[in-house]
Protein backbone atom coordinates (compact mmCIF):
# COMPACT_ATOMS: atom_id res chain seq x y z
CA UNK A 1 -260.29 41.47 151.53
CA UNK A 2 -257.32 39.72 153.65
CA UNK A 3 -256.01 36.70 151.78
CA UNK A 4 -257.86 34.63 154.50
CA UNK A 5 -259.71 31.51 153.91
CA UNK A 6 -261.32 32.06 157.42
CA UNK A 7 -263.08 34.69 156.54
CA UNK A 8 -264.23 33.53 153.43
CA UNK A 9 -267.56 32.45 155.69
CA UNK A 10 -268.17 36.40 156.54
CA UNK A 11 -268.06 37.21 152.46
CA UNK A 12 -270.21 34.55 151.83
CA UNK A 13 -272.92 35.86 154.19
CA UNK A 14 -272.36 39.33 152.85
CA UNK A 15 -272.43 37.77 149.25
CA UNK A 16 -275.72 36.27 149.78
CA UNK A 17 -277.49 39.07 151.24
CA UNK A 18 -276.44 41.43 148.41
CA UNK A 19 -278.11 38.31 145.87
CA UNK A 20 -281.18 38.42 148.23
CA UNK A 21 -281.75 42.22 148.27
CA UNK A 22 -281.43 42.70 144.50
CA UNK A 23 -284.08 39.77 144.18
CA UNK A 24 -282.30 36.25 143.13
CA UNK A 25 -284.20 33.38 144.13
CA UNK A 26 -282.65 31.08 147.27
CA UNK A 27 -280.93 28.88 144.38
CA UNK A 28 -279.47 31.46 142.35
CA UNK A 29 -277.97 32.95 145.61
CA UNK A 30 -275.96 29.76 146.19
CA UNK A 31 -275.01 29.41 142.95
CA UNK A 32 -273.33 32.89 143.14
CA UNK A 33 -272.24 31.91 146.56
CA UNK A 34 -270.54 29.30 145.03
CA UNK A 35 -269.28 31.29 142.36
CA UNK A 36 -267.83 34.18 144.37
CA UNK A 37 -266.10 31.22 147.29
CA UNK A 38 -264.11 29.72 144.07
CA UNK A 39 -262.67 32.45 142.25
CA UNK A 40 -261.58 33.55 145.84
CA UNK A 41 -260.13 30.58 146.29
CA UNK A 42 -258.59 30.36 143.19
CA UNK A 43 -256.99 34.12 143.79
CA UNK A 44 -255.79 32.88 147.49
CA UNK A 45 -254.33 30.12 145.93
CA UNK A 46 -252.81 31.52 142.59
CA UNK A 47 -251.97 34.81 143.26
CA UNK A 48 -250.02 34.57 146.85
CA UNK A 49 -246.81 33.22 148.45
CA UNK A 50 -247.69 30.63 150.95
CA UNK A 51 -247.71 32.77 154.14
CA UNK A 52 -247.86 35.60 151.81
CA UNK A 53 -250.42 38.45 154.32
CA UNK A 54 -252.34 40.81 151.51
CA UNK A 55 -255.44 42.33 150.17
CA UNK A 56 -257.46 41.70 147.16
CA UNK A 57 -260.37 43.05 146.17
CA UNK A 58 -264.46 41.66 145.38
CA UNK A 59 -266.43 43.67 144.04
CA UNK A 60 -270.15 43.48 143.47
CA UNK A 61 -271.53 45.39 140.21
CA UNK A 62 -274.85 45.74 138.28
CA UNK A 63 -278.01 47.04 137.25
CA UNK A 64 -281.25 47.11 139.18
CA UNK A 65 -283.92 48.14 136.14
């Protein structure tokens, strides 16, 4: 993912619909959407040069039993 804050919206969306599909209720899905937009922001923030154009990476793991 590009070090972008503009295109946090896009992961967000993405983000969501993973939560939906594997069955997390409407408020659980913003809580993760929450989740996932701070520690991005946290990574943009912390981990970059201002200007600074890289990657990192999100990655969604888990179980579906």
């Amino acid at each position: 993912m590009p070090n972008e804050e503009s295109l946090l919206p896009a992961l967000l969306s993405y983000t969501a619909e993973i939560a939906k599909t594997v069955g997390f209720s409407s408020r659980d899905c913003y809580k993760i959407q929450l989740a996932v937009e701070e520690a991005c922001v946290h990574v943009m923030k912390t981990s970059f040069h201002p200007g600074e154009m890289a990657d990192y990476q999100v990655e969604y793991t888990g179980r579906l039993d």
